[in-house]
C-alpha atoms as a PDB file:
ATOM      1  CA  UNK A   1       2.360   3.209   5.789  1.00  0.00           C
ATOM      2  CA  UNK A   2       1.984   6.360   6.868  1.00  0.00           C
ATOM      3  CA  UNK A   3      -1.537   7.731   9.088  1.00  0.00           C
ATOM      4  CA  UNK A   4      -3.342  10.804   7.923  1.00  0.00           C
ATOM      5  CA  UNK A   5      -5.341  12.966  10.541  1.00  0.00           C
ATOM      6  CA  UNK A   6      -8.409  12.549   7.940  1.00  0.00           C
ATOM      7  CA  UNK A   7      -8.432   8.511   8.630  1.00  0.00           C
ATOM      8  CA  UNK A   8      -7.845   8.818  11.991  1.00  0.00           C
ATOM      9  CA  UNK A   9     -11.221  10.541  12.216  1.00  0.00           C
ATOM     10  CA  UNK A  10     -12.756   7.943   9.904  1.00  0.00           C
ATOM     11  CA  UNK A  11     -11.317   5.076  12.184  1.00  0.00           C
ATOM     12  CA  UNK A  12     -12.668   7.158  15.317  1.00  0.00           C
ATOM     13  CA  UNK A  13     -16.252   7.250  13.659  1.00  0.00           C
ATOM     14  CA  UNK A  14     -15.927   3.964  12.612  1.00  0.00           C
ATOM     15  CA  UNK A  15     -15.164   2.571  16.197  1.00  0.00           C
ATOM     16  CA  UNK A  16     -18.199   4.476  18.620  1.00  0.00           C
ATOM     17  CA  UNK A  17     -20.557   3.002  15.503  1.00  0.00           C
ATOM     18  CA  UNK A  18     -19.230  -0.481  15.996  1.00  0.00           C
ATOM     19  CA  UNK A  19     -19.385  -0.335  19.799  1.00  0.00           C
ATOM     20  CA  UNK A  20     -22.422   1.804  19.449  1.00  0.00           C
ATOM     21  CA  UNK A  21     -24.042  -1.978  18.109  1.00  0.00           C
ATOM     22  CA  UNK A  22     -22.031  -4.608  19.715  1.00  0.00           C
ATOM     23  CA  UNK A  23     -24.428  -6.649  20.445  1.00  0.00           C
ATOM     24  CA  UNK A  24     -26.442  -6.950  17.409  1.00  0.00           C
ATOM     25  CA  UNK A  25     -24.145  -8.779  15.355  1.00  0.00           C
ATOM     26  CA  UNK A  26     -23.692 -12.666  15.366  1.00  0.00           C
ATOM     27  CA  UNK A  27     -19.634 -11.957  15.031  1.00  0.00           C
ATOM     28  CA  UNK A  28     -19.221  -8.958  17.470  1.00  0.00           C
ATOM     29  CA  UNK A  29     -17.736 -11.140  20.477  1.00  0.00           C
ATOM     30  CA  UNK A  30     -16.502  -7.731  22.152  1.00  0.00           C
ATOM     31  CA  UNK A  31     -15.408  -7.295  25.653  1.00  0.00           C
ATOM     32  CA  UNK A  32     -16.219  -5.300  28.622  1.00  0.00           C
ATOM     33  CA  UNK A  33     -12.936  -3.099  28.178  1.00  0.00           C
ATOM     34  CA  UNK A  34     -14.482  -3.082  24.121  1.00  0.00           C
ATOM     35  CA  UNK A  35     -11.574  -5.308  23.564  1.00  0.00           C
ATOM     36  CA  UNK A  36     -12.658  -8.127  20.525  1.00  0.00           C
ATOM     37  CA  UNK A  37     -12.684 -11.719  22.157  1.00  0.00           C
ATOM     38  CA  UNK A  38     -12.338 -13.480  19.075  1.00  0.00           C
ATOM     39  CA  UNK A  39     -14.446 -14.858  16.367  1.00  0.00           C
ATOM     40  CA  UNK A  40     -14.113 -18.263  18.064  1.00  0.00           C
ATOM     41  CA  UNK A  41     -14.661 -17.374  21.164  1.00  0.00           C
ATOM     42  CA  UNK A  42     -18.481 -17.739  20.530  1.00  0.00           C
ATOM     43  CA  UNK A  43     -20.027 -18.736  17.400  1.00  0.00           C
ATOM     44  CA  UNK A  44     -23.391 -17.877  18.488  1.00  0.00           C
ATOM     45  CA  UNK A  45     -24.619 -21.228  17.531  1.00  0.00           C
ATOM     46  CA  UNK A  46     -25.765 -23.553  19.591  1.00  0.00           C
ATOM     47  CA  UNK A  47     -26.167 -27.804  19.292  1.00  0.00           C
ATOM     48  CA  UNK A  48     -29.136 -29.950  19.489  1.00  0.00           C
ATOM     49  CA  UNK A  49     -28.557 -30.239  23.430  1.00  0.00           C
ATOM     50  CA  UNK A  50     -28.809 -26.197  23.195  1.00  0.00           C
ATOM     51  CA  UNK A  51     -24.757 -26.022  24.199  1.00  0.00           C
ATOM     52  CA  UNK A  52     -22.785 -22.822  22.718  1.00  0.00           C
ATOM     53  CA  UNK A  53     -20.481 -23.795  19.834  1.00  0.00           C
ATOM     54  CA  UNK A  54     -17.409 -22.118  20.400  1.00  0.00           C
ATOM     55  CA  UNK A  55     -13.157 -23.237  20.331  1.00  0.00           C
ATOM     56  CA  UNK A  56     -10.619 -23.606  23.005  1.00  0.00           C
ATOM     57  CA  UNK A  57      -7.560 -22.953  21.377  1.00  0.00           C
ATOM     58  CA  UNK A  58      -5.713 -24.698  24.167  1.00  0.00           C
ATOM     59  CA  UNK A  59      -7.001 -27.639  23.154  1.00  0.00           C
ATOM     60  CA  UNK A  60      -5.401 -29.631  20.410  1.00  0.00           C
ATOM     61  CA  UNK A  61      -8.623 -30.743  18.557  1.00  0.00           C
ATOM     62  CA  UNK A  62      -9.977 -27.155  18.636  1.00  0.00           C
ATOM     63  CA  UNK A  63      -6.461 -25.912  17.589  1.00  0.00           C
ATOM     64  CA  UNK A  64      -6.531 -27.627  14.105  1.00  0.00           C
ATOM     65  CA  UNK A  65     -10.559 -26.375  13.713  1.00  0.00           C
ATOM     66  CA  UNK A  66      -9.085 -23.281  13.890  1.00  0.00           C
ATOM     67  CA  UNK A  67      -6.747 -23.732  11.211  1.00  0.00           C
ATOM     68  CA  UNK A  68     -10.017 -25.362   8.851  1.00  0.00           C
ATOM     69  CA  UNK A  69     -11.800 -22.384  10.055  1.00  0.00           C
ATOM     70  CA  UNK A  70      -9.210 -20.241   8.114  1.00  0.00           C
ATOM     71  CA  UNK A  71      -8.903 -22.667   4.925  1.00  0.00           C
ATOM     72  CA  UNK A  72     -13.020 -22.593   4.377  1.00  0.00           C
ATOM     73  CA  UNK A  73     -13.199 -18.656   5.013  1.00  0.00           C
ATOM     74  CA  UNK A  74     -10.399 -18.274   2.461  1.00  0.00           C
ATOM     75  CA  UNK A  75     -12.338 -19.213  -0.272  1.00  0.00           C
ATOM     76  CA  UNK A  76     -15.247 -17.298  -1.675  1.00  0.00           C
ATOM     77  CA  UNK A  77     -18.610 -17.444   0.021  1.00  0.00           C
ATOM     78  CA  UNK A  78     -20.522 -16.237   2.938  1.00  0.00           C
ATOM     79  CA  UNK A  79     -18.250 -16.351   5.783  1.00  0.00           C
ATOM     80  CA  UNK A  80     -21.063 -18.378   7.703  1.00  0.00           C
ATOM     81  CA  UNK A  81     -19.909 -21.037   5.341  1.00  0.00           C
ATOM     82  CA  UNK A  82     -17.199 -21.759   7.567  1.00  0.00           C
ATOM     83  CA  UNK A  83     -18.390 -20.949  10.702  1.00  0.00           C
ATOM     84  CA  UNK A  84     -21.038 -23.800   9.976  1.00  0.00           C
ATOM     85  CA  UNK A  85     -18.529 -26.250   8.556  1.00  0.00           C
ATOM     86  CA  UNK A  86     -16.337 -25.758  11.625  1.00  0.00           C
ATOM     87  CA  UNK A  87     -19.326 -26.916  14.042  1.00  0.00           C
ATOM     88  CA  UNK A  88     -20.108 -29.747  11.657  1.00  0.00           C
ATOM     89  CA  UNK A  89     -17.158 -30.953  12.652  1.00  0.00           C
ATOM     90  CA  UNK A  90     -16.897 -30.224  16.224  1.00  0.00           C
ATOM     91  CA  UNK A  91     -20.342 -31.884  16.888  1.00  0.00           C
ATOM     92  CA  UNK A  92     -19.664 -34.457  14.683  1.00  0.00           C
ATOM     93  CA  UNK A  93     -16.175 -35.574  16.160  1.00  0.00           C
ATOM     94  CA  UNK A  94     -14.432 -34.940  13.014  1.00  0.00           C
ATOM     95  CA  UNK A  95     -12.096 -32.298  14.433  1.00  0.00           C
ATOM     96  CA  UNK A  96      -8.691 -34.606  14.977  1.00  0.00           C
ATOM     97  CA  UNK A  97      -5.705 -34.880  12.475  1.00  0.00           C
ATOM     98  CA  UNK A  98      -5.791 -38.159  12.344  1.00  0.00           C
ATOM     99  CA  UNK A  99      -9.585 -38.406  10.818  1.00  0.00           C
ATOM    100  CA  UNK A 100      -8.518 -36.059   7.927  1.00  0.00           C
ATOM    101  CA  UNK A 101      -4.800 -37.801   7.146  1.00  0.00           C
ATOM    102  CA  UNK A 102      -7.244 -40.524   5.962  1.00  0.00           C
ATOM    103  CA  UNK A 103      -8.161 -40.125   2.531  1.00  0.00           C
ATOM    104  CA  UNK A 104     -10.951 -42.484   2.512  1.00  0.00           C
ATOM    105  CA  UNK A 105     -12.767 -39.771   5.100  1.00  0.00           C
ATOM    106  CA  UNK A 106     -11.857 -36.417   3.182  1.00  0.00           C
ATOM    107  CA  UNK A 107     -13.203 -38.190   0.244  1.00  0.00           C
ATOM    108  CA  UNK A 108     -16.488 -39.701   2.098  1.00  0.00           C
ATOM    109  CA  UNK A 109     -16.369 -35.739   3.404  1.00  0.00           C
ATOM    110  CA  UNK A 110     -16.681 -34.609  -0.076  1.00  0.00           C
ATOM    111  CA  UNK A 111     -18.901 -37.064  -1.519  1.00  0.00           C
ATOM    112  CA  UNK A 112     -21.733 -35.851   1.139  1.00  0.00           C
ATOM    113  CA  UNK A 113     -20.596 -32.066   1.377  1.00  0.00           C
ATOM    114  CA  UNK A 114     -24.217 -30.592   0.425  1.00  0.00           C
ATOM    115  CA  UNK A 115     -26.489 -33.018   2.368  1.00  0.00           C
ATOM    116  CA  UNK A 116     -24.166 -32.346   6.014  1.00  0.00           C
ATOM    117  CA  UNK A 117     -24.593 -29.174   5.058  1.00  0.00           C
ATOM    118  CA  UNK A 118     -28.482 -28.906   4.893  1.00  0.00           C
ATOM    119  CA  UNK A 119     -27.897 -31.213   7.997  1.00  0.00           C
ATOM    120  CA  UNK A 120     -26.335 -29.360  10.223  1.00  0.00           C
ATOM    121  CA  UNK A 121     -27.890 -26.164   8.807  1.00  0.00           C
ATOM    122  CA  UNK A 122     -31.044 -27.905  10.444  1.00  0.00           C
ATOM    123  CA  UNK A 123     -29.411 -29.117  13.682  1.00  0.00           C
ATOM    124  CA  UNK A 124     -28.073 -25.746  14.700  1.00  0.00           C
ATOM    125  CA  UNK A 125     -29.775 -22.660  16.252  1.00  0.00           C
ATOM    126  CA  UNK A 126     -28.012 -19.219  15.226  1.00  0.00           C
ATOM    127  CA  UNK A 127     -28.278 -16.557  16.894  1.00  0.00           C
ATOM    128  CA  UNK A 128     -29.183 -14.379  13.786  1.00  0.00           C
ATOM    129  CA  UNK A 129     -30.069 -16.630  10.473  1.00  0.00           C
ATOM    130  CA  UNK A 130     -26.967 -17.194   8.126  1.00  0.00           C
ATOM    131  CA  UNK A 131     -27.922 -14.660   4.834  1.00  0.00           C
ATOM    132  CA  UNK A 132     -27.845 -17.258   2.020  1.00  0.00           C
ATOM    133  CA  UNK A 133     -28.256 -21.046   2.163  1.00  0.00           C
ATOM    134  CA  UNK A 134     -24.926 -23.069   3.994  1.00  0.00           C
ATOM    135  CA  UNK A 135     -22.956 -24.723   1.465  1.00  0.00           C
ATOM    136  CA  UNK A 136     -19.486 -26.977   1.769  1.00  0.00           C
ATOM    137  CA  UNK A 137     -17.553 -26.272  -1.280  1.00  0.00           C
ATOM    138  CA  UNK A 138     -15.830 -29.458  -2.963  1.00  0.00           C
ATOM    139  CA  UNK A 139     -12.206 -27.949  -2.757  1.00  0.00           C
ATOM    140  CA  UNK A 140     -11.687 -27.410   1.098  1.00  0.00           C
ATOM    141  CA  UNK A 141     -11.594 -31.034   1.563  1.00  0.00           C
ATOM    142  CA  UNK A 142      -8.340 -31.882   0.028  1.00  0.00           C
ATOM    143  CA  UNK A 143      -7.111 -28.749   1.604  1.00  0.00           C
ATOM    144  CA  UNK A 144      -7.901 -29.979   4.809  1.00  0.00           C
ATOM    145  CA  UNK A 145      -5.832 -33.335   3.763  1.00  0.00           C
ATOM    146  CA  UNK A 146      -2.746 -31.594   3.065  1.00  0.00           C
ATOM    147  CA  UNK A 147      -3.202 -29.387   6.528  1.00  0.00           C
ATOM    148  CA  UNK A 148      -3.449 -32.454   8.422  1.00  0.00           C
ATOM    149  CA  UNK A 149      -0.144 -34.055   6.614  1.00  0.00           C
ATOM    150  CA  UNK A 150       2.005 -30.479   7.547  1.00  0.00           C
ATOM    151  CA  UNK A 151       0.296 -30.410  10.988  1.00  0.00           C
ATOM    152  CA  UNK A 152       3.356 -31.110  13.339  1.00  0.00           C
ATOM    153  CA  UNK A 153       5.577 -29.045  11.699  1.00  0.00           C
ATOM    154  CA  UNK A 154       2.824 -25.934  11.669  1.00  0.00           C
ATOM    155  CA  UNK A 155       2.877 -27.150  15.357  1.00  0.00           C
ATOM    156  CA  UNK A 156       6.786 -26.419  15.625  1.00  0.00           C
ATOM    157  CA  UNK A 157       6.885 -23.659  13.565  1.00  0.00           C
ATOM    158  CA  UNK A 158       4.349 -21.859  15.664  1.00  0.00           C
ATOM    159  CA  UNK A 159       6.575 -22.979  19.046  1.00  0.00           C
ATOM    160  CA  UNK A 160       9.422 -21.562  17.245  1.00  0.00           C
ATOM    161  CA  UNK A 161       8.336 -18.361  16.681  1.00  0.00           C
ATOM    162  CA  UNK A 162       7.014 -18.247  20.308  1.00  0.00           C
ATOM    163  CA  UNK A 163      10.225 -18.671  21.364  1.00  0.00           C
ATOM    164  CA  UNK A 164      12.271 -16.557  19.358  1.00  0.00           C
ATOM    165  CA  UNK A 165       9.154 -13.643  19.421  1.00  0.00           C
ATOM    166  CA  UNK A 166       9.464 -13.665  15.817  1.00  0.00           C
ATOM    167  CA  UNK A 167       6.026 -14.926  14.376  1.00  0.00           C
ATOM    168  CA  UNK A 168       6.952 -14.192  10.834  1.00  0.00           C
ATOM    169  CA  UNK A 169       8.561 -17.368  11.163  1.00  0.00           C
ATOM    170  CA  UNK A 170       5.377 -19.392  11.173  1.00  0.00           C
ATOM    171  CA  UNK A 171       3.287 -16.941   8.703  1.00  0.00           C
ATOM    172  CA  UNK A 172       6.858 -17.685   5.822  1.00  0.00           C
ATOM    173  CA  UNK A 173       5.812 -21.636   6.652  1.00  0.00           C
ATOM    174  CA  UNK A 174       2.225 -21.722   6.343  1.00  0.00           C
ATOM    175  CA  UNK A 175       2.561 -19.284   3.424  1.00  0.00           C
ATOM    176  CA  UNK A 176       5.082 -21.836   1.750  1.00  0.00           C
ATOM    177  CA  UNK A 177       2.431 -24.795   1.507  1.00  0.00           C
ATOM    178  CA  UNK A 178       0.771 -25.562  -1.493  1.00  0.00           C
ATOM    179  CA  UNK A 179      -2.818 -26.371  -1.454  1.00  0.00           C
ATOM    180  CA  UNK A 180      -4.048 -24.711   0.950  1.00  0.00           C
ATOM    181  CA  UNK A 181      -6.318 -22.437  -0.884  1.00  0.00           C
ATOM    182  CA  UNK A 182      -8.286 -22.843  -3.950  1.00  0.00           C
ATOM    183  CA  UNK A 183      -6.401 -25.573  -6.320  1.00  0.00           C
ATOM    184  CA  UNK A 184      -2.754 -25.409  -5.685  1.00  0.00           C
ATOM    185  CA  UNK A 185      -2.479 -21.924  -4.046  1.00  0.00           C
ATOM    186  CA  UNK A 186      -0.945 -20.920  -0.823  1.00  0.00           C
ATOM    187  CA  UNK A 187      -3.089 -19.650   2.002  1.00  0.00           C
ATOM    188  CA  UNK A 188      -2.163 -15.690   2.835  1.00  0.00           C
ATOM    189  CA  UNK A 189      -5.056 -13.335   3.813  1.00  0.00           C
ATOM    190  CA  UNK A 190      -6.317 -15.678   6.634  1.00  0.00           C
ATOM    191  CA  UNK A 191      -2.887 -16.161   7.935  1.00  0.00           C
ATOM    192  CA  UNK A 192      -4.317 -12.913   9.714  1.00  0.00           C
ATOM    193  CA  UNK A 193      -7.067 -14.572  11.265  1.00  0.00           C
ATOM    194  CA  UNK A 194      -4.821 -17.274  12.418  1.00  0.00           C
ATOM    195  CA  UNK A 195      -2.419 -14.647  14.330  1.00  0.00           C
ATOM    196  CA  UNK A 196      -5.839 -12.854  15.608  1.00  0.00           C
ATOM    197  CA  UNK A 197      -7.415 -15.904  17.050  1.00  0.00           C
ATOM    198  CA  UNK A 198      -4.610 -17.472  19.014  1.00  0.00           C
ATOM    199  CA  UNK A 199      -3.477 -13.613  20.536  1.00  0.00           C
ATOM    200  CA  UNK A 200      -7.266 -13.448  21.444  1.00  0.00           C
ATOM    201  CA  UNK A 201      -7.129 -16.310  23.744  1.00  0.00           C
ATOM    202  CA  UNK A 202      -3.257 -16.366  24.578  1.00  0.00           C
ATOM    203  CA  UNK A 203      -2.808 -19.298  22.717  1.00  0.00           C
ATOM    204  CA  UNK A 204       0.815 -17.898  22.218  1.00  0.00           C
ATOM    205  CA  UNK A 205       2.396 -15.566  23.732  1.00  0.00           C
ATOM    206  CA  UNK A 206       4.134 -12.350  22.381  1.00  0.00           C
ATOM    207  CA  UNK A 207       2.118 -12.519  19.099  1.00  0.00           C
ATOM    208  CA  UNK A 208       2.492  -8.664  17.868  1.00  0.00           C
ATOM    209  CA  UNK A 209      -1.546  -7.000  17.220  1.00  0.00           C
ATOM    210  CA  UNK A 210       0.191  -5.276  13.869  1.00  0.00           C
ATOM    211  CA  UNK A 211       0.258  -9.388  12.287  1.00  0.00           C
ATOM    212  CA  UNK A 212      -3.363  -9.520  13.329  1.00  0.00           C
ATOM    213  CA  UNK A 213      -6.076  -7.609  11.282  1.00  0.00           C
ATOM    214  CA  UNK A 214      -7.407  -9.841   8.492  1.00  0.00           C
ATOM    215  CA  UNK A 215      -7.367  -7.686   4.899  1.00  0.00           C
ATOM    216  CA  UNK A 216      -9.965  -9.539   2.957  1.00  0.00           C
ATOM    217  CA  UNK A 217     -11.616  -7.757   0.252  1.00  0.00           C
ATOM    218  CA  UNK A 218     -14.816  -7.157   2.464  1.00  0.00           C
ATOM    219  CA  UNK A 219     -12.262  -4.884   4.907  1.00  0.00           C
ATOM    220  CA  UNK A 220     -10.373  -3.173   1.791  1.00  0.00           C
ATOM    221  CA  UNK A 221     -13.132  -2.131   0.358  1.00  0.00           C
ATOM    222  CA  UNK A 222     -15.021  -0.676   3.795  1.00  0.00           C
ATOM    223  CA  UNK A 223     -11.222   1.284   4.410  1.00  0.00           C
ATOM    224  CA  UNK A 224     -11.770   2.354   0.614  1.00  0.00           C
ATOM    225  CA  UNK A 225     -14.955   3.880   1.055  1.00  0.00           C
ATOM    226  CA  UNK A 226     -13.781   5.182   4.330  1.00  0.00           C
ATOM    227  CA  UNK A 227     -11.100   7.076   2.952  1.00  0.00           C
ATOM    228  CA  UNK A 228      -8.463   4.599   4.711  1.00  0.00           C
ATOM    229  CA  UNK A 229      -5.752   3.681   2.373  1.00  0.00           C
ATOM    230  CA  UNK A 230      -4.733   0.278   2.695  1.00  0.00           C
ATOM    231  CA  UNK A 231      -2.483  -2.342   0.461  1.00  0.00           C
ATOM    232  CA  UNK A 232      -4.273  -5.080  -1.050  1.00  0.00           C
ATOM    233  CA  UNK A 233      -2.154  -7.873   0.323  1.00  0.00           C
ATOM    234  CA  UNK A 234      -0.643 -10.122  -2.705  1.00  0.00           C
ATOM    235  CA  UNK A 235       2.356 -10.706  -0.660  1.00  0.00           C
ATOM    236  CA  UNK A 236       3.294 -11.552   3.244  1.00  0.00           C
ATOM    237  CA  UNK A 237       5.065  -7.657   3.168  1.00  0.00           C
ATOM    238  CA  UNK A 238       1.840  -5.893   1.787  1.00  0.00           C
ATOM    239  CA  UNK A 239      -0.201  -8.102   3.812  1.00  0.00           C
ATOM    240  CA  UNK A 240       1.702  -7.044   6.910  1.00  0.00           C
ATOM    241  CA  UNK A 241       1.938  -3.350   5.534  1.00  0.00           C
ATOM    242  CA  UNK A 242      -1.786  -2.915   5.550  1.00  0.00           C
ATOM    243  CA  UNK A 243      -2.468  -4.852   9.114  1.00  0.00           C
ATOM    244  CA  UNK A 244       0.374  -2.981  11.149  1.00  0.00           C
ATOM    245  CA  UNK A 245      -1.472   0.170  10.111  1.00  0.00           C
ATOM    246  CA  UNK A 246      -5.576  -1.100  10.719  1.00  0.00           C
ATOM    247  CA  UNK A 247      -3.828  -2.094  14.158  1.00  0.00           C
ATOM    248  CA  UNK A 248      -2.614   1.342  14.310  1.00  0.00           C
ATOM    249  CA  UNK A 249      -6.213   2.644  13.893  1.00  0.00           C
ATOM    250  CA  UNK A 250      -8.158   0.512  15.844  1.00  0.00           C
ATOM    251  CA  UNK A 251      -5.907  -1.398  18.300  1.00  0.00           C
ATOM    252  CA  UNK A 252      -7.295  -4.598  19.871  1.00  0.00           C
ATOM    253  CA  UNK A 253     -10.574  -4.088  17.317  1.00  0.00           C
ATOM    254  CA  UNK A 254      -8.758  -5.151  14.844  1.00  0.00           C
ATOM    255  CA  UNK A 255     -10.251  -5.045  11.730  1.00  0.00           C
ATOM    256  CA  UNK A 256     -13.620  -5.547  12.963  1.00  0.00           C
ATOM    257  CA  UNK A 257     -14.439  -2.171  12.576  1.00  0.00           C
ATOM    258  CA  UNK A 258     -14.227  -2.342   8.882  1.00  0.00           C
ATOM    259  CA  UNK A 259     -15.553  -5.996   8.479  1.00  0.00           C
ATOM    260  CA  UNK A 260     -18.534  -4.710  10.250  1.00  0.00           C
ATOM    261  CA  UNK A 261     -18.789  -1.280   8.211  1.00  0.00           C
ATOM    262  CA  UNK A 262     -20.974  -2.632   5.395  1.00  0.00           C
ATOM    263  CA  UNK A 263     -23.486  -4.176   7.846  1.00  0.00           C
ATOM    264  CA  UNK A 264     -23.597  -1.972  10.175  1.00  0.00           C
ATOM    265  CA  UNK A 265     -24.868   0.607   7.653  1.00  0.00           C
ATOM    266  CA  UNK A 266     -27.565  -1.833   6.333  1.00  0.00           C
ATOM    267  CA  UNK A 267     -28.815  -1.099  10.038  1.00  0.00           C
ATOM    268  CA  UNK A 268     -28.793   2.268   9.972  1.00  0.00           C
END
C-alpha cells in the first residue's frame, strides 16, 4: 500500500500525542527508547497480595494465556474483558492446557462465567477503573477447548516458522482452525496481537514488525478519521496489507498510536 506525505504527517502528530501521555493510560507499557513493551508486559493490575499481573512469554503456562488473551479480545466487548479474564486465570491456576482439554472444567468455566467475573473484578486493583462492568462471555470457553486440543501443533508451527523466518507459516495454521472465534469462525485480526506480543519479549526470533500491528475496528476507524487509508482485513493478505504499512508509519509503536487515538482525545 502505498504512503502519502499527508499521512505521514498524521502518523507524526499522532505519535508526539501518544508519547506526549504515556503514562496516563492503563495499556501504554512504552519504553525508555518510546519503544511499546507489550500489552502483557504489565497489565496494570495487581492481586490480593498487591503483586503486578503481567505474562512471561517464556514460560509455557503464560504462553497459552497469551493465546486466550487473543481469543477473548477477538470477540466484541471492552478489551478489559480479556485483560481481566486472563488474570482470572493466572491467579486462579487455570492457565495450563491440560485444565482446559477437560471438558468437565470449560463447562464448570462457563456455568460460573458472570459470578468469577464480579469476583475477580473485586479481587483486583487496576490501575485506572475498567469503563463498563467485567463480563466473561459464554462462547470463549469452548474456544479455549479447541485451543488447548491444537496446542502442540500451534507449538510446532510457531518453531517452524522460527526456523525457516517465515512466520506466515504459523498465522496460515492458526487461521485454518475452526472455532476459534465467535461460533465456528477462524481467529484473524488478533493473529496480530499474537505476532506483537511474542516480538515484544523475544519470544521468537526474526518475527518481521510489518505482521505485527493489530487492525481491529477501533484502529481502522482512528486511521479513517486520521486520513490514513488502511484495508479492513477480511483476509490474511489484507490483514497483512494494512499492518506492513501502520508498521511503516509508526515502527515499533505499532498500532498503538491509533488504538490510543480515540482516548487520547477524550483527554484533551
Amino acid at each position: 500500500m502505498r504512503i502519502h506525505e499527508n499521512e505521514v504527517l498524521a502518523a507524526k502528530k499522532l505519535t508526539e500525542k501518544l508519547l506526549s501521555r504515556k503514562s496516563e493510560l492503563q495499556y501504554l507499557n512504552i519504553g525508555k527508547s518510546n519503544e511499546y513493551l507489550g500489552w502483557v508486559n504489565d497489565f496494570k493490575l495487581k492481586d490480593s497480595k498487591n503483586n503486578n499481573i503481567k505474562l512471561d512469554l517464556k514460560k509455557d503456562n503464560d504462553l497459552f494465556l497469551l493465546f486466550i488473551l487473543a481469543i477473548v479480545w477477538s470477540r466484541t466487548g471492552i478489551w478489559e474483558n480479556s485483560a481481566f479474564f486472563v488474570s482470572y486465570l493466572n491467579t486462579k491456576g487455570k492457565d495450563n492446557v491440560e485444565f482446559w482439554l477437560n471438558e468437565f472444567n470449560f463447562k464448570i468455566e462457563e456455568e460460573h462465567r458472570l459470578s468469577n467475573a464480579e469476583i475477580i473484578s473485586k479481587e483486583l486493583t487496576s490501575h485506572t477503573p475498567p469503563r463498563k462492568k467485567i463480563s466473561f462471555r459464554k462462547d470463549i470457553f469452548k474456544s479455549i477447548n479447541i485451543l488447548s486440543q491444537n496446542w502442540q501443533s500451534i507449538l510446532d508451527k510457531l518453531e517452524t516458522s522460527e526456523k525457516l523466518q517465515d512466520f506466515t507459516i504459523f498465522m496460515k495454521y492458526i487461521r485454518s482452525i475452526e472455532g476459534l472465534g465467535v461460533g465456528n469462525k477462524r481467529i484473524l485480526i488478533k493473529i496480530s496481537l499474537i505476532l506483537r506480543e511474542l516480538r515484544c519479549q523475544n519470544r521468537y526470533k526474526n518475527i518481521p514488525g510489518e505482521l505485527c500491528c493489530v487492525v481491529d475496528d477501533r484502529v481502522f476507524q482512528a486511521g479513517k478519521l486520521s486520513g490514513i487509508h488502511l484495508y479492513k482485513p477480511t483476509d490474511l493478505e489484507s490483514l497483512m496489507e494494512s499492518s506492513a504499512k501502520i508498521y511503516k508509519l509508526f515502527g515499533d509503536l505499532y498500532d498503538l498510536p491509533l488504538f490510543a487515538a480515540q482516548d487520547l482525545n477524550e483527554m484533551s
